[in-house]
Protein backbone atom coordinates (compact mmCIF):
# COMPACT_ATOMS: atom_id res chain seq x y z
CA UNK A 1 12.40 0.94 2.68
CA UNK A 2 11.97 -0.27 -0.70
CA UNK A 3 10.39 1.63 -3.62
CA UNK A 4 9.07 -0.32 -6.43
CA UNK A 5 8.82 1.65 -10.09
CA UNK A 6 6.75 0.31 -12.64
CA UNK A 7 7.07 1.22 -16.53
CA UNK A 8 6.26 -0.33 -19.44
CA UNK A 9 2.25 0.24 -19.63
CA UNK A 10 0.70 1.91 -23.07
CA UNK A 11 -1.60 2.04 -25.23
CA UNK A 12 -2.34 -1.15 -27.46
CA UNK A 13 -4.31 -2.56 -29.79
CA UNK A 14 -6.45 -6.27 -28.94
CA UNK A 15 -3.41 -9.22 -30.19
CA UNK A 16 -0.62 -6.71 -28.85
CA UNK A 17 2.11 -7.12 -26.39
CA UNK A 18 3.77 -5.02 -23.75
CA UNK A 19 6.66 -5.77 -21.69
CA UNK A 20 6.48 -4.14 -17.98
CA UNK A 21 8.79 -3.71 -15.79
CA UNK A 22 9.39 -3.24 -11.91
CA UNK A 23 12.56 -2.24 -10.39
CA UNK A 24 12.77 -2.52 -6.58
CA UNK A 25 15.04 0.59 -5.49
CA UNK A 26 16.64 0.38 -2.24
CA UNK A 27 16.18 -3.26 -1.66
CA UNK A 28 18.91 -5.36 -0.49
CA UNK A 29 20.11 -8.06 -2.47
CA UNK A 30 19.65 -10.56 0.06
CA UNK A 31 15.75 -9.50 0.63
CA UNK A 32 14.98 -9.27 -3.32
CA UNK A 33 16.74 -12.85 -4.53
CA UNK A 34 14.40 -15.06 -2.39
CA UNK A 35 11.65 -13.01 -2.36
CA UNK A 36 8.18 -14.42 -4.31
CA UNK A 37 7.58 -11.58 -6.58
CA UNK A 38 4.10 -10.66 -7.89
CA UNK A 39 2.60 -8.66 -10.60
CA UNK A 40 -1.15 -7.26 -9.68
CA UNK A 41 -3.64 -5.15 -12.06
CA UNK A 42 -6.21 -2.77 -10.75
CA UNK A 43 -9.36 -2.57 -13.64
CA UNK A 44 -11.36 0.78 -12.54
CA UNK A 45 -14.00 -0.23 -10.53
CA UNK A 46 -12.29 -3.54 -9.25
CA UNK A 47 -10.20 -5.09 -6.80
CA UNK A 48 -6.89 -5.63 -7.17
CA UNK A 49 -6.11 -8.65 -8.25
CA UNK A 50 -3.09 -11.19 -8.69
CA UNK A 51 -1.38 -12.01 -11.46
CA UNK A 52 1.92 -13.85 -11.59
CA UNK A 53 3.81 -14.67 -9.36
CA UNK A 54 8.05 -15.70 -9.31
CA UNK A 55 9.94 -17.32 -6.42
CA UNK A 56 13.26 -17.02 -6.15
CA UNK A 57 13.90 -20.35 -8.29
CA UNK A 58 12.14 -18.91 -10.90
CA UNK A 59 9.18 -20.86 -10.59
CA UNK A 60 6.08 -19.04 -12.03
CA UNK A 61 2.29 -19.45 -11.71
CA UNK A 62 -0.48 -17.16 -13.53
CA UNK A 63 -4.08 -16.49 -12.83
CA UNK A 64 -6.02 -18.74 -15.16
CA UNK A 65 -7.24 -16.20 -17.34
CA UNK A 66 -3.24 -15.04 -18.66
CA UNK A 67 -2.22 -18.80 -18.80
CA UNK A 68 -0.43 -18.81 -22.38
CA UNK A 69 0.07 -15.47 -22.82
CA UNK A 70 1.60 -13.40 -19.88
CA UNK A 71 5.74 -14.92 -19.18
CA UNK A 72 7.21 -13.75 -15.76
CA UNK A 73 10.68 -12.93 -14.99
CA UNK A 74 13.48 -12.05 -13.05
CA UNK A 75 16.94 -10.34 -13.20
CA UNK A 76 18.33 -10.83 -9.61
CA UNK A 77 21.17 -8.38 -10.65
CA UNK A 78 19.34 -5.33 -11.17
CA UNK A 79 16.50 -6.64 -8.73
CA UNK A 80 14.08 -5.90 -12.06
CA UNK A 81 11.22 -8.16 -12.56
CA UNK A 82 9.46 -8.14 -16.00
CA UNK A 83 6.05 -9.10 -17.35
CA UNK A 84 5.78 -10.07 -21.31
CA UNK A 85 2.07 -9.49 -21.93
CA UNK A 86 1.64 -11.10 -25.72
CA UNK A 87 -2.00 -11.13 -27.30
CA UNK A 88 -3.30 -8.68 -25.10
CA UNK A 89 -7.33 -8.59 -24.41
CA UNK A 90 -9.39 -5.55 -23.91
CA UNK A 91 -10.39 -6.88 -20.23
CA UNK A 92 -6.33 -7.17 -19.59
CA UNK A 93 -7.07 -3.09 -19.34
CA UNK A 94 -5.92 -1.94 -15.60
CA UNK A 95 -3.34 -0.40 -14.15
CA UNK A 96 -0.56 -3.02 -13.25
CA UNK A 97 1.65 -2.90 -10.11
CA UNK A 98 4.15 -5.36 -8.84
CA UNK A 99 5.37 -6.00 -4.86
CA UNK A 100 6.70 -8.89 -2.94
CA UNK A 101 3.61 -11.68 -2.71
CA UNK A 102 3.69 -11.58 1.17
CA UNK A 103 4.79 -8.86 3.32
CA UNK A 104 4.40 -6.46 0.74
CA UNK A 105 6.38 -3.22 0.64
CA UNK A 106 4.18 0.73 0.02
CA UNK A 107 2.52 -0.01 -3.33
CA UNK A 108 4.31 1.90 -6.24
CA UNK A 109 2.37 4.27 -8.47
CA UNK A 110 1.79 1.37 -11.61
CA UNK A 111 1.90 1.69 -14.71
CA UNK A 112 -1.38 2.06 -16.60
CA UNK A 113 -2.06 -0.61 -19.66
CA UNK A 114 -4.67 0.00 -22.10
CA UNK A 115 -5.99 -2.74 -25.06
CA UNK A 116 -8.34 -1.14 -27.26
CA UNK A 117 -10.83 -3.88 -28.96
């Protein structure tokens, strides 16, 4: 089954950026390169919540509150899938995960982002 690992996370200040990433291990090429992939973020206290989404043409969509500054992406090659976070906000603090949008595979353990204000 496939395991997703998360890095990227940190500690930043408010106006920073972070680039995550999210490599599916032990996912078949053929279920990765049409699969919608999603990034999710997990503030303490809060539900998880979506934020971007990629289909397999690349097309993106963001939750209205990263429009502008979050960019989704893809390498079908090393079935990676990145998240460029630029002028990071203190309530973009959460732990961010990533999985398939539907028919999601074991949640991976995140990586952790922090904006200080």
């Amino acid at each position: 089954q496939a395991h997703l690992v998360e890095s990227g996370g940190g500690l930043v200040q408010a106006g920073g950026s972070l680039r995550l990433s999210c490599k599916a291990q032990r996912m078949i090429t053929s279920t990765f390169n049409p699969a919608i992939m999603a990034w999710y973020r997990q503030a303490p206290g809060k539900e998880r919540e979506l934020v971007a989404t990629i289909t397999g043409g690349r097309d993106t969509d963001y939750t209205e509150s990263v429009k502008g500054r979050f960019t989704m992406s893809r390498d079908n090659a090393s079935k990676t899938v990145y998240l460029q976070m630029n002028n990071l906000k203190p309530e973009d603090t959460a732990v961010y995960y990533c999985n398939r949008h539907t028919q999601q595979f074991p949640w991976g353990q995140g990586t952790q982002v922090t904006v200080s204000s």
